[in-house]
C-alpha atoms as a PDB file:
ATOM      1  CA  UNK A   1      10.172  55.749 -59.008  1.00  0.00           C
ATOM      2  CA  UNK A   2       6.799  55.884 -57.082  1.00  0.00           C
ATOM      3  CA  UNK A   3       7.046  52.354 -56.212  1.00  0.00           C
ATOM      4  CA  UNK A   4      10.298  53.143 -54.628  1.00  0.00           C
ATOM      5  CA  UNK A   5       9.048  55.844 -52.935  1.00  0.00           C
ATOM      6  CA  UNK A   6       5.905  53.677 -51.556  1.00  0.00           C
ATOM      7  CA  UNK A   7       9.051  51.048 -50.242  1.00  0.00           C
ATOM      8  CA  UNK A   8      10.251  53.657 -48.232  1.00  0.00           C
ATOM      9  CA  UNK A   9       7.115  54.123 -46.311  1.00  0.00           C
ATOM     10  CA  UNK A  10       8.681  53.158 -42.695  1.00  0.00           C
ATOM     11  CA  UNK A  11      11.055  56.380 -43.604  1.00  0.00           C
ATOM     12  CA  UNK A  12       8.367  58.958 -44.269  1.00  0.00           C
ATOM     13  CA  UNK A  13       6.574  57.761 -41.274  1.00  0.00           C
ATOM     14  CA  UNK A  14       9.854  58.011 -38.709  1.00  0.00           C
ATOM     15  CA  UNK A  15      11.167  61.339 -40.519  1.00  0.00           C
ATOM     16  CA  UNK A  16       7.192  63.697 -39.751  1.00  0.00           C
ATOM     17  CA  UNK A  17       6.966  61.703 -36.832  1.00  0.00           C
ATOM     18  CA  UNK A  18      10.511  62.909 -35.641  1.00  0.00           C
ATOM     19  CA  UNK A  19       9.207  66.710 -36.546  1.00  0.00           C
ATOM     20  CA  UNK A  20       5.549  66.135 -35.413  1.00  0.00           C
ATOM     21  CA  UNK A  21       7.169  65.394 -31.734  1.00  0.00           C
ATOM     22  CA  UNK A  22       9.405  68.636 -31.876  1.00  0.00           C
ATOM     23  CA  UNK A  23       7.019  70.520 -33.687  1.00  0.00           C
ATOM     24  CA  UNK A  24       3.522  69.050 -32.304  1.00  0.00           C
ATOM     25  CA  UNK A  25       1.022  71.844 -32.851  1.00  0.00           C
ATOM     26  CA  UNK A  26       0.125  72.251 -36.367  1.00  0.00           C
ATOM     27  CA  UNK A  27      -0.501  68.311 -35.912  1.00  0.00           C
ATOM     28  CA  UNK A  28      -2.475  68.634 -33.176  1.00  0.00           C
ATOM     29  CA  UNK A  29      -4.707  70.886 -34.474  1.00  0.00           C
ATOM     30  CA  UNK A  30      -5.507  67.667 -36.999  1.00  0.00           C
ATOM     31  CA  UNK A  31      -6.679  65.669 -34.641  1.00  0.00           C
ATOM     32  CA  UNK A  32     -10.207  65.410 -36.072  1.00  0.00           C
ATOM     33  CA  UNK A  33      -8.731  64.605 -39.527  1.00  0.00           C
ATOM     34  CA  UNK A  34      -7.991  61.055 -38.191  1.00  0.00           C
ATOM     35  CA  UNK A  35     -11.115  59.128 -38.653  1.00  0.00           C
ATOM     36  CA  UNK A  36     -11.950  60.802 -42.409  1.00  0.00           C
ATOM     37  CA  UNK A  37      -8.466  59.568 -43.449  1.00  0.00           C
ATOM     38  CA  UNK A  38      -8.761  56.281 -42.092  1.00  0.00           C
ATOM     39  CA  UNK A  39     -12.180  56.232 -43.908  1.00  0.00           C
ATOM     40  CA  UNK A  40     -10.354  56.974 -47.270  1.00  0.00           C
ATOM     41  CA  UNK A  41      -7.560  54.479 -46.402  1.00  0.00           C
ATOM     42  CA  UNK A  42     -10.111  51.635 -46.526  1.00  0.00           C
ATOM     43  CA  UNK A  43     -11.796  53.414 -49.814  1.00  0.00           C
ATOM     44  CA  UNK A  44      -8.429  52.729 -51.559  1.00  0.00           C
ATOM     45  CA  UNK A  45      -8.257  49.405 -50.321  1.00  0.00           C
ATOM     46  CA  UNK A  46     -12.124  48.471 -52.015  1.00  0.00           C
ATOM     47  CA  UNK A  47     -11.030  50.491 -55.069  1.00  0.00           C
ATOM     48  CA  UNK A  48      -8.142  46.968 -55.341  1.00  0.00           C
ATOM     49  CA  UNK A  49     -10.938  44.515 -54.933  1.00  0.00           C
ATOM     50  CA  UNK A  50     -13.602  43.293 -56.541  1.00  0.00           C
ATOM     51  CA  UNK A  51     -16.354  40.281 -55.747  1.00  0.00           C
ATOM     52  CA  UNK A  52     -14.197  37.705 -56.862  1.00  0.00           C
ATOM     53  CA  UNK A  53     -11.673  38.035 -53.951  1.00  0.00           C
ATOM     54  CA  UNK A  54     -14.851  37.213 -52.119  1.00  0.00           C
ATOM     55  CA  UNK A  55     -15.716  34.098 -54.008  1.00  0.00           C
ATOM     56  CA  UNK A  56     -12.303  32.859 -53.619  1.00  0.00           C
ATOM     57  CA  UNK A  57     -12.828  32.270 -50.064  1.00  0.00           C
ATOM     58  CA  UNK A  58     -15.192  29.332 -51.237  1.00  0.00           C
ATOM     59  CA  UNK A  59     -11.840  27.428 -52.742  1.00  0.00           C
ATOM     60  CA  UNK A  60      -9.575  27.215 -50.288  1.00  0.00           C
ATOM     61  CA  UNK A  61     -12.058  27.078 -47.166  1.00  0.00           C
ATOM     62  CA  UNK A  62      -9.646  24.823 -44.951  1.00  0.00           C
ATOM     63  CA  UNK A  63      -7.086  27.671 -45.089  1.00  0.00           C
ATOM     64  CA  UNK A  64      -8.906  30.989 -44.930  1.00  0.00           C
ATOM     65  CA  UNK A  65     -10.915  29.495 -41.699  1.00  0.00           C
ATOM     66  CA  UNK A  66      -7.366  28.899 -40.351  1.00  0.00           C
ATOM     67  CA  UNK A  67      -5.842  31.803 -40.859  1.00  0.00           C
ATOM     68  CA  UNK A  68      -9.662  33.894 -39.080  1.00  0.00           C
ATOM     69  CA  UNK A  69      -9.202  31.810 -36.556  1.00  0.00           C
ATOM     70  CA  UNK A  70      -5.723  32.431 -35.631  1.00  0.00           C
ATOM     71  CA  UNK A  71      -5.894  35.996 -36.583  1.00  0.00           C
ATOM     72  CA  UNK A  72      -8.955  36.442 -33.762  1.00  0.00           C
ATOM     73  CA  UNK A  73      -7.752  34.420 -31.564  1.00  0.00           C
ATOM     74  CA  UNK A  74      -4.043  34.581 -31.361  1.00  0.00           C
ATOM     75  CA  UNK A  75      -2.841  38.454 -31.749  1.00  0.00           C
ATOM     76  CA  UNK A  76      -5.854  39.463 -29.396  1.00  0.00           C
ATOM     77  CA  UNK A  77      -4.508  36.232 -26.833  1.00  0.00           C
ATOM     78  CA  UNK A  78      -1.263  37.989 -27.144  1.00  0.00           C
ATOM     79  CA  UNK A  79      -1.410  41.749 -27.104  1.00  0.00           C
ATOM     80  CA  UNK A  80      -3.446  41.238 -23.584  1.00  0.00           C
ATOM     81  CA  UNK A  81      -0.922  38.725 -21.890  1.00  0.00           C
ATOM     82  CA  UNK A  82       2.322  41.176 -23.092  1.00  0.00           C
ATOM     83  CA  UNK A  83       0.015  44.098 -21.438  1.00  0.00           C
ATOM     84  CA  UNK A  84       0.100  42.204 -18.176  1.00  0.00           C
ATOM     85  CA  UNK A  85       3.649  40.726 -18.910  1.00  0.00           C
ATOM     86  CA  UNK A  86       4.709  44.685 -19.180  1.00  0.00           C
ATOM     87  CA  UNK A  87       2.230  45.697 -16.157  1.00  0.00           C
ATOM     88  CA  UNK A  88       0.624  48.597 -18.361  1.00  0.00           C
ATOM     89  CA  UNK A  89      -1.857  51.178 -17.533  1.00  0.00           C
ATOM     90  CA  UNK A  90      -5.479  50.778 -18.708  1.00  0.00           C
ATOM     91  CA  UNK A  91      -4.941  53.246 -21.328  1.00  0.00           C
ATOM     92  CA  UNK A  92      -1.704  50.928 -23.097  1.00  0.00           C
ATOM     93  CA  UNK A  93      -3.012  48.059 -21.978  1.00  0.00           C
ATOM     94  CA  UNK A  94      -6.436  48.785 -24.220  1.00  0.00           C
ATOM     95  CA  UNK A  95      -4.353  50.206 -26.949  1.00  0.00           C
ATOM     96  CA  UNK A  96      -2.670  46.859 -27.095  1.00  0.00           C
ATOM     97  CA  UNK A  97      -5.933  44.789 -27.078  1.00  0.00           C
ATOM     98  CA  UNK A  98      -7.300  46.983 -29.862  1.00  0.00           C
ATOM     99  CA  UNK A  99      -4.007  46.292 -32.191  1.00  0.00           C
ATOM    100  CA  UNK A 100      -4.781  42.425 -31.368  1.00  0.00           C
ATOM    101  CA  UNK A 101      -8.406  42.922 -32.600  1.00  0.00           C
ATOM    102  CA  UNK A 102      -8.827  44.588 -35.863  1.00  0.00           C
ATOM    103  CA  UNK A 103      -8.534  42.666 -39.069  1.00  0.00           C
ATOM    104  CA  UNK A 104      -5.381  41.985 -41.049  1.00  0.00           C
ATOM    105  CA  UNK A 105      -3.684  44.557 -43.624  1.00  0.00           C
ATOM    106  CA  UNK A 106      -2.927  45.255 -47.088  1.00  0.00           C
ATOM    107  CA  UNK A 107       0.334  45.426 -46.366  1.00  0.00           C
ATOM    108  CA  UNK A 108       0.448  41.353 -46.121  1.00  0.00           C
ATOM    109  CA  UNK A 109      -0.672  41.429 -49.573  1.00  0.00           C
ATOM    110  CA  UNK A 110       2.481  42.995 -50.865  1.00  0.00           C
ATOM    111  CA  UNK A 111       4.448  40.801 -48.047  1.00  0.00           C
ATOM    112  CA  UNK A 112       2.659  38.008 -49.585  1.00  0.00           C
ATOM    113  CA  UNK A 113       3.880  38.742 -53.083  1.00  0.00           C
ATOM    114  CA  UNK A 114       7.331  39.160 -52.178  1.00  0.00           C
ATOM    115  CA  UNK A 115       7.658  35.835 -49.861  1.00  0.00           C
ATOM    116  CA  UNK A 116       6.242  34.208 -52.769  1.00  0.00           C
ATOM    117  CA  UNK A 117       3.419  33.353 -50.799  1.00  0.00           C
ATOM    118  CA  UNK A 118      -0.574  32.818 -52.701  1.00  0.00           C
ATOM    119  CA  UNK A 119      -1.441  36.240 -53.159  1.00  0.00           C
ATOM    120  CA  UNK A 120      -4.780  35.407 -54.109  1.00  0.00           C
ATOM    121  CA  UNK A 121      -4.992  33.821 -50.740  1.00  0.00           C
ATOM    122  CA  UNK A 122      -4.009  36.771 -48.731  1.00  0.00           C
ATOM    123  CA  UNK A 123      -6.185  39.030 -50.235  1.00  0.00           C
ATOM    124  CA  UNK A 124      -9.233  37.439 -49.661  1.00  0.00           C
ATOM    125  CA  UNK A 125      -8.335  36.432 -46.435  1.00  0.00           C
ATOM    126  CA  UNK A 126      -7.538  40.239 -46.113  1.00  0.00           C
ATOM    127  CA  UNK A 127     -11.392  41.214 -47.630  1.00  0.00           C
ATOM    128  CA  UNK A 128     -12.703  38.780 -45.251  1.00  0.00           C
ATOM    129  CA  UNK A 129     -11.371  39.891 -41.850  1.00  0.00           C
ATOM    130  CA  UNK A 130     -11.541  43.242 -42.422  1.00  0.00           C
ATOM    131  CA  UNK A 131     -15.637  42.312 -42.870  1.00  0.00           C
ATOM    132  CA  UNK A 132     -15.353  39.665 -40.067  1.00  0.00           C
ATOM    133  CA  UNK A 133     -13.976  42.936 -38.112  1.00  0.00           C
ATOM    134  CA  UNK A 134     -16.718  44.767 -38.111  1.00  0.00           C
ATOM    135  CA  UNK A 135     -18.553  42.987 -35.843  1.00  0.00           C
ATOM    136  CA  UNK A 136     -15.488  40.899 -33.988  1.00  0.00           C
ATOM    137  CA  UNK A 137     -13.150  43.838 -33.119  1.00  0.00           C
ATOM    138  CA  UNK A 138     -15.407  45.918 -30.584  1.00  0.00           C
ATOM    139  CA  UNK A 139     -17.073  42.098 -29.004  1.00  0.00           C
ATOM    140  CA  UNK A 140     -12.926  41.401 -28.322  1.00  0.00           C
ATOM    141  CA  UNK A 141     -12.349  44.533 -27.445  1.00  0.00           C
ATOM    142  CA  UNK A 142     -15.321  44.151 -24.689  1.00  0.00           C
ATOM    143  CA  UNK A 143     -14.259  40.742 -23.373  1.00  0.00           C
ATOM    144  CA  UNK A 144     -10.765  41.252 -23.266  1.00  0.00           C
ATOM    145  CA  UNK A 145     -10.530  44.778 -21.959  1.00  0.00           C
ATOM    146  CA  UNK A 146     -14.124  45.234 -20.870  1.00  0.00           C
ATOM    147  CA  UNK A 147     -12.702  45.053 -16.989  1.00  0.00           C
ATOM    148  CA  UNK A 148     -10.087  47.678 -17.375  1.00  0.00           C
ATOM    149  CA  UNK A 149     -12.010  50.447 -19.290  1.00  0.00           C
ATOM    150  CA  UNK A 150     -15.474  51.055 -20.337  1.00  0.00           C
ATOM    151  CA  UNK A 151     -16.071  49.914 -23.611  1.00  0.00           C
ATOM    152  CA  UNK A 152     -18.601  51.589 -25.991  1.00  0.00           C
ATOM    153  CA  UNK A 153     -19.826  48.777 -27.657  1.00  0.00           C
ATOM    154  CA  UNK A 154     -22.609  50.152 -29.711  1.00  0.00           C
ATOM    155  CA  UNK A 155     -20.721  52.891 -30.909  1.00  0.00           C
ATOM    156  CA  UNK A 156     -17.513  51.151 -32.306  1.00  0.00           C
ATOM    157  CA  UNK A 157     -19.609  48.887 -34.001  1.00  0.00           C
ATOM    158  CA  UNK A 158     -21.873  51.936 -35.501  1.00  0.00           C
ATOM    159  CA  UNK A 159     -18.129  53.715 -36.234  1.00  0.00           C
ATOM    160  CA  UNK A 160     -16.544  50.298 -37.959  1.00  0.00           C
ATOM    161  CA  UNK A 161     -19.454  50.183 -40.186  1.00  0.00           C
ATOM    162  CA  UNK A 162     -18.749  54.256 -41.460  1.00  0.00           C
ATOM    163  CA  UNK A 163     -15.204  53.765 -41.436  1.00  0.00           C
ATOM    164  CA  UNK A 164     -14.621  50.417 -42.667  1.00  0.00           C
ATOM    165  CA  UNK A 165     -17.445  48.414 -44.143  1.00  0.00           C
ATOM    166  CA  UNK A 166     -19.374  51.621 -46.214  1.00  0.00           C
ATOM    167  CA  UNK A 167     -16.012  52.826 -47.861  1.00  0.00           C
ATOM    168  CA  UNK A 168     -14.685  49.174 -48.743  1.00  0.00           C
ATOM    169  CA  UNK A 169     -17.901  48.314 -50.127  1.00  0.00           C
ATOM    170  CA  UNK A 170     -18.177  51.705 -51.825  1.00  0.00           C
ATOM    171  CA  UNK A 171     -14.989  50.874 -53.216  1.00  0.00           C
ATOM    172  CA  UNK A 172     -15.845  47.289 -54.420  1.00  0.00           C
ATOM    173  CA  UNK A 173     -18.910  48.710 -56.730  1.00  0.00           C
ATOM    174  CA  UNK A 174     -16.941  51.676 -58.231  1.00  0.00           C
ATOM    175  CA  UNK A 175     -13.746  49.021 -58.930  1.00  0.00           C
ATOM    176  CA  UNK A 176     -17.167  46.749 -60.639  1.00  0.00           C
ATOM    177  CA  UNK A 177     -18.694  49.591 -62.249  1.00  0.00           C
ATOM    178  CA  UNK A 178     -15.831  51.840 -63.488  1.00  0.00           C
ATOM    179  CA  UNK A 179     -13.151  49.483 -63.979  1.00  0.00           C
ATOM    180  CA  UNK A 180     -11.514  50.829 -66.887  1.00  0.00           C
ATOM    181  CA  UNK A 181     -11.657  54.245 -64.682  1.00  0.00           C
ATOM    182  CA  UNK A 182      -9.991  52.182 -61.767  1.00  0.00           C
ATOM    183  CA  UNK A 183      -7.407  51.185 -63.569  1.00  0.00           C
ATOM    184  CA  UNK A 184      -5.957  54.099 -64.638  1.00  0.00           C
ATOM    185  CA  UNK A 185      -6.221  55.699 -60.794  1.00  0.00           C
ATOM    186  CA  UNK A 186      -4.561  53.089 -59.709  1.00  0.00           C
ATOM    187  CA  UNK A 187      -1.118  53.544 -59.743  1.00  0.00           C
ATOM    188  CA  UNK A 188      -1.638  56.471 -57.699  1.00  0.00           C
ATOM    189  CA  UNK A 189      -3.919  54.611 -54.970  1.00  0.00           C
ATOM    190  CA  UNK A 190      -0.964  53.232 -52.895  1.00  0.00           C
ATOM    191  CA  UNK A 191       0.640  57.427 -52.751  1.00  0.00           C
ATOM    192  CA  UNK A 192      -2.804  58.543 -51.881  1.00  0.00           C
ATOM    193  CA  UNK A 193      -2.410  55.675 -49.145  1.00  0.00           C
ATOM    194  CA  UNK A 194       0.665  56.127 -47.526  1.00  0.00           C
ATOM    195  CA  UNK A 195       0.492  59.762 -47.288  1.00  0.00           C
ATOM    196  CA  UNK A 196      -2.745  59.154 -45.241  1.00  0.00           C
ATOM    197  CA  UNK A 197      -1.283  56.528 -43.008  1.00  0.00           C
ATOM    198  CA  UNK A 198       2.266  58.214 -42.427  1.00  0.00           C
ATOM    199  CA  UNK A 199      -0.182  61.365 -41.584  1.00  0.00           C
ATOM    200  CA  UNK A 200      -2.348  59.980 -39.001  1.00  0.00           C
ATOM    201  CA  UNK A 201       1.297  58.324 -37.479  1.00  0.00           C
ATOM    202  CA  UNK A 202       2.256  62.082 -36.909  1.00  0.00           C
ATOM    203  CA  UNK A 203      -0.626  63.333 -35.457  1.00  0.00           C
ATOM    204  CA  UNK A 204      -0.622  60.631 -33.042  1.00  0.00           C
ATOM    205  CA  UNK A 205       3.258  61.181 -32.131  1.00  0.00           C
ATOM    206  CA  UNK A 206       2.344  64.817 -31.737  1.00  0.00           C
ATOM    207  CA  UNK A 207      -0.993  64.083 -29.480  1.00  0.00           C
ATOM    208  CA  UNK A 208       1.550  62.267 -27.180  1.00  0.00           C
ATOM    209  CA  UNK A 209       4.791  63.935 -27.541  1.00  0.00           C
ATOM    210  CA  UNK A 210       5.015  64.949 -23.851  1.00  0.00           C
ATOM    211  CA  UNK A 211       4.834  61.291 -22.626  1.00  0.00           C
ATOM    212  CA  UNK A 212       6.565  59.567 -25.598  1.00  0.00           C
ATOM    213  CA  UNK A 213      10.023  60.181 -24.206  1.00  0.00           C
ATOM    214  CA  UNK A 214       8.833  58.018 -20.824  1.00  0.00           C
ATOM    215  CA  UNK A 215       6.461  55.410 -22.408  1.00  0.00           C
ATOM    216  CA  UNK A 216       7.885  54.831 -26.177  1.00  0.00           C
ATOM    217  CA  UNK A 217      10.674  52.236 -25.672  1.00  0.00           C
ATOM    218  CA  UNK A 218       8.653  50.134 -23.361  1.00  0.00           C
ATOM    219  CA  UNK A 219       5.603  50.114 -25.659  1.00  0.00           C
ATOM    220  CA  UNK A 220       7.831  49.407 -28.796  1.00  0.00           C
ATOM    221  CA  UNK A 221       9.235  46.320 -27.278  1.00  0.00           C
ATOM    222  CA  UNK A 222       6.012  45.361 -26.593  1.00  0.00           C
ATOM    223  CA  UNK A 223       5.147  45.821 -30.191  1.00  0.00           C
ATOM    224  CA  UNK A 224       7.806  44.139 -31.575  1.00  0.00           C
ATOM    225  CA  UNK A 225       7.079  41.229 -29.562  1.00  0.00           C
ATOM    226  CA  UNK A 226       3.578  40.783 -30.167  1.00  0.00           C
ATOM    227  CA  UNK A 227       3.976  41.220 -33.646  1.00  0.00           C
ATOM    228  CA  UNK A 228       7.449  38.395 -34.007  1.00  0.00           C
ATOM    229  CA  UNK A 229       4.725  36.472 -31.392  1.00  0.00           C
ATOM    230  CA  UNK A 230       1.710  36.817 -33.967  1.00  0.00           C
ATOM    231  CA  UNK A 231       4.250  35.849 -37.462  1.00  0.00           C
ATOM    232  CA  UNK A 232       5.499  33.086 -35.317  1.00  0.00           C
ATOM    233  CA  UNK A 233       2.653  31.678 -34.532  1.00  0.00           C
ATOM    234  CA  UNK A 234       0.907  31.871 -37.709  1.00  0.00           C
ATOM    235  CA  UNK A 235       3.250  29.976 -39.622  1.00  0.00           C
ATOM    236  CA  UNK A 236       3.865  27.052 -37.067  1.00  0.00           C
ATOM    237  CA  UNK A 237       0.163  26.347 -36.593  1.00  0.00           C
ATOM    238  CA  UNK A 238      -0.315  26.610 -40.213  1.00  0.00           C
ATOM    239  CA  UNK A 239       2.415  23.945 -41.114  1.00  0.00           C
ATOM    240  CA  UNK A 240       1.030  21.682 -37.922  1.00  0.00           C
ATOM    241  CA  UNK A 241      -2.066  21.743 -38.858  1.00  0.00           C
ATOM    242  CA  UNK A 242      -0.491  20.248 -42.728  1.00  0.00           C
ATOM    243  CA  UNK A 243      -1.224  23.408 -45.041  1.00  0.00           C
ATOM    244  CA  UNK A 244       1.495  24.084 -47.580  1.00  0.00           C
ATOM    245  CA  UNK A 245       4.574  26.153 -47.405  1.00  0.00           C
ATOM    246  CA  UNK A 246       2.615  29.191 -49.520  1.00  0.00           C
ATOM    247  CA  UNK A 247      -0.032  28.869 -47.331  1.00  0.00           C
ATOM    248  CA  UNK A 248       1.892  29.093 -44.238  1.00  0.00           C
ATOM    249  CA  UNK A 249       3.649  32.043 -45.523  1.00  0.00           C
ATOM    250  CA  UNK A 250       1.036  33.672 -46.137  1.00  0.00           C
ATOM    251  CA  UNK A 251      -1.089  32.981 -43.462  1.00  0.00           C
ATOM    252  CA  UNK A 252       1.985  33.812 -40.655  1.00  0.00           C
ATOM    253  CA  UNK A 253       1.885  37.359 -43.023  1.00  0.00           C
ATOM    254  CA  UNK A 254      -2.041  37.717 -42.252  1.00  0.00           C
ATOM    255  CA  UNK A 255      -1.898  36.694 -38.654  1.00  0.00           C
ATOM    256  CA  UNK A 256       1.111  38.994 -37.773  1.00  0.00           C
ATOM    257  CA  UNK A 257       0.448  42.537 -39.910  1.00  0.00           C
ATOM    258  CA  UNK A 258      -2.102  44.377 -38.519  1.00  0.00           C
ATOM    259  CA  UNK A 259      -4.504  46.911 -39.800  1.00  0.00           C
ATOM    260  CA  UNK A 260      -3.169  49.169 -36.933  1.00  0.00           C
ATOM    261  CA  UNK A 261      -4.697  52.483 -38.392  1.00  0.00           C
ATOM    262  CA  UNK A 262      -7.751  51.209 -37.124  1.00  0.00           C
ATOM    263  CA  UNK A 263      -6.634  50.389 -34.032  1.00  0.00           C
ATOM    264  CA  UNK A 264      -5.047  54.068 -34.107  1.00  0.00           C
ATOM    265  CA  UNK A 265      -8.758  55.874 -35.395  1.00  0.00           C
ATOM    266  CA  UNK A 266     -10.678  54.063 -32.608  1.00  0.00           C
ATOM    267  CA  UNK A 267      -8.448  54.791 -29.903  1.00  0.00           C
ATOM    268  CA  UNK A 268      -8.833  58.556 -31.159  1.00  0.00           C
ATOM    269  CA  UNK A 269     -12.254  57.953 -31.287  1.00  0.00           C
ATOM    270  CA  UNK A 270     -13.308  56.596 -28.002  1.00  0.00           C
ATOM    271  CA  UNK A 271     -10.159  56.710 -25.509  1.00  0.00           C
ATOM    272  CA  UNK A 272      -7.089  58.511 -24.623  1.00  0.00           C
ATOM    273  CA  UNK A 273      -4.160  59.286 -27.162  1.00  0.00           C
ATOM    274  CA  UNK A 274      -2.173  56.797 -24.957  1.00  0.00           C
ATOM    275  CA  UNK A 275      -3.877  53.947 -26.539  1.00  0.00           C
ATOM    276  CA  UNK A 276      -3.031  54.976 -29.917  1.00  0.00           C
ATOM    277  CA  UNK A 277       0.880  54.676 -29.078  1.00  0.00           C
ATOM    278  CA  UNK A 278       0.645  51.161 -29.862  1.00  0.00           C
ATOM    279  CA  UNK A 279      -0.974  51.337 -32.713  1.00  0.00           C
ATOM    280  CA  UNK A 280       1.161  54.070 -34.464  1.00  0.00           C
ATOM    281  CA  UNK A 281       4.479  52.156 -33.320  1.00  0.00           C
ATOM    282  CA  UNK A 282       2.616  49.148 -34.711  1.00  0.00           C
ATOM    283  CA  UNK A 283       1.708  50.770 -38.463  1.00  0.00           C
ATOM    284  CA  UNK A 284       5.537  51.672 -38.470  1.00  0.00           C
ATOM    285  CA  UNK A 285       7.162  48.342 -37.444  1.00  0.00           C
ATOM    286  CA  UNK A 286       4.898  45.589 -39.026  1.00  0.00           C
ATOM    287  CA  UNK A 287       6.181  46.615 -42.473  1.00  0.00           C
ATOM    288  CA  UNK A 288      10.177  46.931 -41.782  1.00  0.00           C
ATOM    289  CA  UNK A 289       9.458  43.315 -40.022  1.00  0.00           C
ATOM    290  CA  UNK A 290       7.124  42.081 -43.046  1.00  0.00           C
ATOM    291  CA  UNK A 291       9.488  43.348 -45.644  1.00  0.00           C
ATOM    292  CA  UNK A 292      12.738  41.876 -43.730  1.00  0.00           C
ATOM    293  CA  UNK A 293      10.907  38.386 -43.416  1.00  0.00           C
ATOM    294  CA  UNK A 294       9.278  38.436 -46.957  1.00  0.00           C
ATOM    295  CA  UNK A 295      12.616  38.745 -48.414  1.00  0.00           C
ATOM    296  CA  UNK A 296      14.340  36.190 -46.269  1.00  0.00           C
ATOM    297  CA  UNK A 297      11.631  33.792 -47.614  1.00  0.00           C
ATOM    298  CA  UNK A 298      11.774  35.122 -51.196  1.00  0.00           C
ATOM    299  CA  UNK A 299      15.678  34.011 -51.194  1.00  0.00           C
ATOM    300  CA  UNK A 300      14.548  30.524 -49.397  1.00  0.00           C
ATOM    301  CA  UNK A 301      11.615  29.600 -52.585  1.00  0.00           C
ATOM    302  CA  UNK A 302      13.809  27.274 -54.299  1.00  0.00           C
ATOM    303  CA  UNK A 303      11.324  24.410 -55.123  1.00  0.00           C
ATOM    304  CA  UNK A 304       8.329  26.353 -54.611  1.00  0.00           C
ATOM    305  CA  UNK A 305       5.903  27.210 -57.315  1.00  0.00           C
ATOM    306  CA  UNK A 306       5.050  30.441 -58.480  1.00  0.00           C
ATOM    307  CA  UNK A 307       1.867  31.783 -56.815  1.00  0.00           C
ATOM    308  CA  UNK A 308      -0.594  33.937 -59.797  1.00  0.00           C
ATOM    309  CA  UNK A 309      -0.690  37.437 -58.825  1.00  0.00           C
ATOM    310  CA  UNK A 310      -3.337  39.841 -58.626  1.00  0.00           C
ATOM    311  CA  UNK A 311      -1.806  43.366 -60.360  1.00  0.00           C
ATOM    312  CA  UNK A 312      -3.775  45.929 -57.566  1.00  0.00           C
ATOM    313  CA  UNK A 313      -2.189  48.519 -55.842  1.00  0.00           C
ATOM    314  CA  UNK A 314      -2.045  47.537 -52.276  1.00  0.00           C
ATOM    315  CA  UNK A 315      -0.490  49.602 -50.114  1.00  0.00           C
ATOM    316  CA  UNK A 316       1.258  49.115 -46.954  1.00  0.00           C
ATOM    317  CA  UNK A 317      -1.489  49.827 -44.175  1.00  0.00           C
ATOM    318  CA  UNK A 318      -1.027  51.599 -41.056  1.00  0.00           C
END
């Protein structure tokens, strides 16, 4: 039952968005609950890791460069030149950027299990750019959008660090230390998780109900694209550049789900509410897109060797 009720996360986040935009102000009043949930977001996420999804990065080097490479290089690329394609504002235009720039998230991992991808793959490639992040999201940020808005620099690095690297790492130890203790939370980690995430979607919708009606279909086909753009992508230079088909998968599943929540918190943060639209449309479309392409694969496997799975409790991510 609570799986199913995790599954159904793209529902929860349309139905309170749908009553955060006629009923916006106990939701804007929350506004400043944004970053501290985003904060315990990545907190669950360390609390399904430990140090060996770090070492695994060491056996399957080829593959996890690949998949940073693309996932810095191409979504950024791409979120920019659909900005210009769509003639966007600074403030849409930078929330687009910021989608393209922030790590992968947890919700490939689940993608990943379902496409029968290498789970073990994904989330360490998932561990790693979300550390990678830290220091590459604000320096893309800066080059790519540096010319349309001020960028604080400084301060989203100083703000990734408290809302990303502290409560993942935090997470890591008390996953090492109090295992047993983990274990039994765990279930309950990825319902902690999406009640956060389908949260901070509403608050947003509510921040920019007035303008939503005007700017929402244009920015959701830009959404759509960049994400089908960033899944396409993935998997084709994967396969061309001779990885497996599980790798593929899973790296097309890394490159093209985004942890958009942090795009979402550091648009709050530093800019307008505009340039969290994207990021909120993003958090709800990756994972109907994910699912519907992890299951199309799942029912394409024949031949394929089971991948081992990891028994955490990601969650999808925002």
């Amino acid at each position: 039952m609570l799986r199913f009720i995790i599954q159904l996360f793209p529902l929860w986040a349309i139905l309170l968005s749908v009553f955060a935009f006629y009923t916006p102000e106990p939701f804007v009043a929350l506004k400043a609950t944004i970053i501290p949930l985003l904060a315990f977001i990545m907190l669950t996420m360390g609390l399904t890791l430990t140090p060996a999804d770090f070492r695994h990065v060491l056996s399957q080097p080829k593959a996890v460069l690949i998949g940073l490479v693309l996932q810095f290089s191409v979504m950024p690329l791409v979120a920019l030149l659909i900005a210009m394609l769509f003639q966007f504002d600074a403030d849409l235009t930078l929330g687009m950027v910021l989608v393209g720039c922030v790590a992968g998230g947890t919700a490939s991992n689940v993608m990943c299990f379902l496409a029968k991808g290498d789970v073990a793959l994904s989330i360490s490639m998932t561990a790693m750019s979300t550390l990678v992040g830290v220091v590459l999201t604000p320096l893309l940020v800066e080059l790519l959008a540096g010319q349309v808005v001020d960028i604080p620099l400084a301060g989203m690095m100083l703000n990734l660090l408290k809302i990303v690297l502290f409560p993942v790492l935090t997470g890591v130890l008390l996953n090492y230390f109090f295992s047993t203790s983990i274990q039994r939370l765990a279930p309950l980690l990825p319902l902690f998780s999406v009640a956060a995430i389908v949260l901070i979607i509403a608050i947003v919708v509510a921040l920019n109900a007035a303008t939503l009606p005007t700017i929402g279909p244009i920015v959701a086909l830009a959404v759509v694209l960049h994400n089908t753009t960033g899944l396409s992508l993935g998997y084709l230079v994967a396969k061309q550049l001779g990885l497996p088909e599980t790798s593929c998968r899973t790296i097309a599943l890394e490159v093209g789900l985004q942890n958009s929540g942090l795009a979402v918190a550091l648009a709050m943060k530093f800019f307008a509410p505009a340039s969290a639209l994207a990021g909120t449309l993003f958090s709800i479309w990756h994972n109907v897109s994910g699912s519907v392409l992890a299951t199309w694969w799942r029912k394409h496997s024949h031949g394929l060797l089971p991948q081992s799975v990891k028994q955490t409790a990601e969650v999808p991510d925002a």
